[in-house]
Protein backbone atom coordinates (compact mmCIF):
# COMPACT_ATOMS: atom_id res chain seq x y z
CA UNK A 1 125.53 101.26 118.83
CA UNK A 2 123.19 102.09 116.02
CA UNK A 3 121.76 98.91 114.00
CA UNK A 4 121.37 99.48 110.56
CA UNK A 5 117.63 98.55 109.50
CA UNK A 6 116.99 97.11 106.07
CA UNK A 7 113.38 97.30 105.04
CA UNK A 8 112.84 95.58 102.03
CA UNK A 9 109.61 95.98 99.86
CA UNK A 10 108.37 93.47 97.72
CA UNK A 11 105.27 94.27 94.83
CA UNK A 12 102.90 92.56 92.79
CA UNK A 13 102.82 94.54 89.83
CA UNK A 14 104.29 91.96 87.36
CA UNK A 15 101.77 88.71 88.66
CA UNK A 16 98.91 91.37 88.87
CA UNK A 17 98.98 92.44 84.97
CA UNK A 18 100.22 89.44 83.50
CA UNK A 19 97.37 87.36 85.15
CA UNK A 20 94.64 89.61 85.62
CA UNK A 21 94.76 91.79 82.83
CA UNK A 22 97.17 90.06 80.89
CA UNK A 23 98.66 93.18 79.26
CA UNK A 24 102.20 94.38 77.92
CA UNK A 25 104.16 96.38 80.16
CA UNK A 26 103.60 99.77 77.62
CA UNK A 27 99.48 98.93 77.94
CA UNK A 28 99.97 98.95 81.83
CA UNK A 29 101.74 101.48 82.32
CA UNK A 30 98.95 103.65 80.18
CA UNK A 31 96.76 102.04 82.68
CA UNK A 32 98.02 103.52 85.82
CA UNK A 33 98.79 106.77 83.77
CA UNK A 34 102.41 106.58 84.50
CA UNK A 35 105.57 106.65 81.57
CA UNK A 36 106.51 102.80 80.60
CA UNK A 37 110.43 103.69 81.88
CA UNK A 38 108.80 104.86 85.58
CA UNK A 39 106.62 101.71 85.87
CA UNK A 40 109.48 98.90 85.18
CA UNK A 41 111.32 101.12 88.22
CA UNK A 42 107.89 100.39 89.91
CA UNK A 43 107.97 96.53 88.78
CA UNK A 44 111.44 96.09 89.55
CA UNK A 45 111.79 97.19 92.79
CA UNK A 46 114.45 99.66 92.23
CA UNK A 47 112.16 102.30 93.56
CA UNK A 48 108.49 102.85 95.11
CA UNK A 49 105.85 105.04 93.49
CA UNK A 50 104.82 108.45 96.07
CA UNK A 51 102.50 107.29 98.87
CA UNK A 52 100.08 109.33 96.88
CA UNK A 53 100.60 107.16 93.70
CA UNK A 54 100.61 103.89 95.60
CA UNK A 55 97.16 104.74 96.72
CA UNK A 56 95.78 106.14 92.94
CA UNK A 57 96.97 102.44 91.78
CA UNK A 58 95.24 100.12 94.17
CA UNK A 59 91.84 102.16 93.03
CA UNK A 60 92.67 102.21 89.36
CA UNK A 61 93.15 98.33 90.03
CA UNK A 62 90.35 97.84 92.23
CA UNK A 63 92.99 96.22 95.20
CA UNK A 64 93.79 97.01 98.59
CA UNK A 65 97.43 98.36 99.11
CA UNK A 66 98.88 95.51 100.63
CA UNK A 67 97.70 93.20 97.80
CA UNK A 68 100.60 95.06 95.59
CA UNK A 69 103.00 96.06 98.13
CA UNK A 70 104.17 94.20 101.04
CA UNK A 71 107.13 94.04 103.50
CA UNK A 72 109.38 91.50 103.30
C-alpha cells in the first residue's frame, strides 16, 4: 500500500517585504531580480523558486533559508 505524502511549504515573502522593507510587490520583485508575475507565484505558494534561487534570495535579503521557507 503506497501512502500518498503531502509536503506542504509555507514562505515568508509577503511579512518579510511588507515589514522589513516595506516595498510594493513590483519594487521587490526588482529586488530579488526576478519578473513581478514569477514572484506573486513565489508569494503565493503556487510554486517554489529553483533551489538555486531560494539560496540567491536569503543572501540578497541577508536571511537564513528557513527564515523564508519552512515546512508545514
Amino acid at each position: 500500500m503506497e501512502e500518498n505524502l503531502e509536503i506542504k511549504v509555507k514562505n515568508n515573502l509577503r511579512h518579510i517585504r511588507m515589514t522589513e522593507y516595506e516595498e510594493e510587490p513590483k519594487e521587490f520583485a526588482d529586488r530579488l531580480k526576478v519578473k513581478l508575475k514569477t514572484y506573486y507565484v513565489w508569494e503565493s505558494g503556487a510554486a517554489l523558486p529553483s533551489s538555486k534561487k531560494i539560496f540567491k534570495i536569503a543572501k540578497i535579503l541577508n536571511k537564513k533559508v528557513d527564515e523564508i521557507w519552512w515546512l508545514e
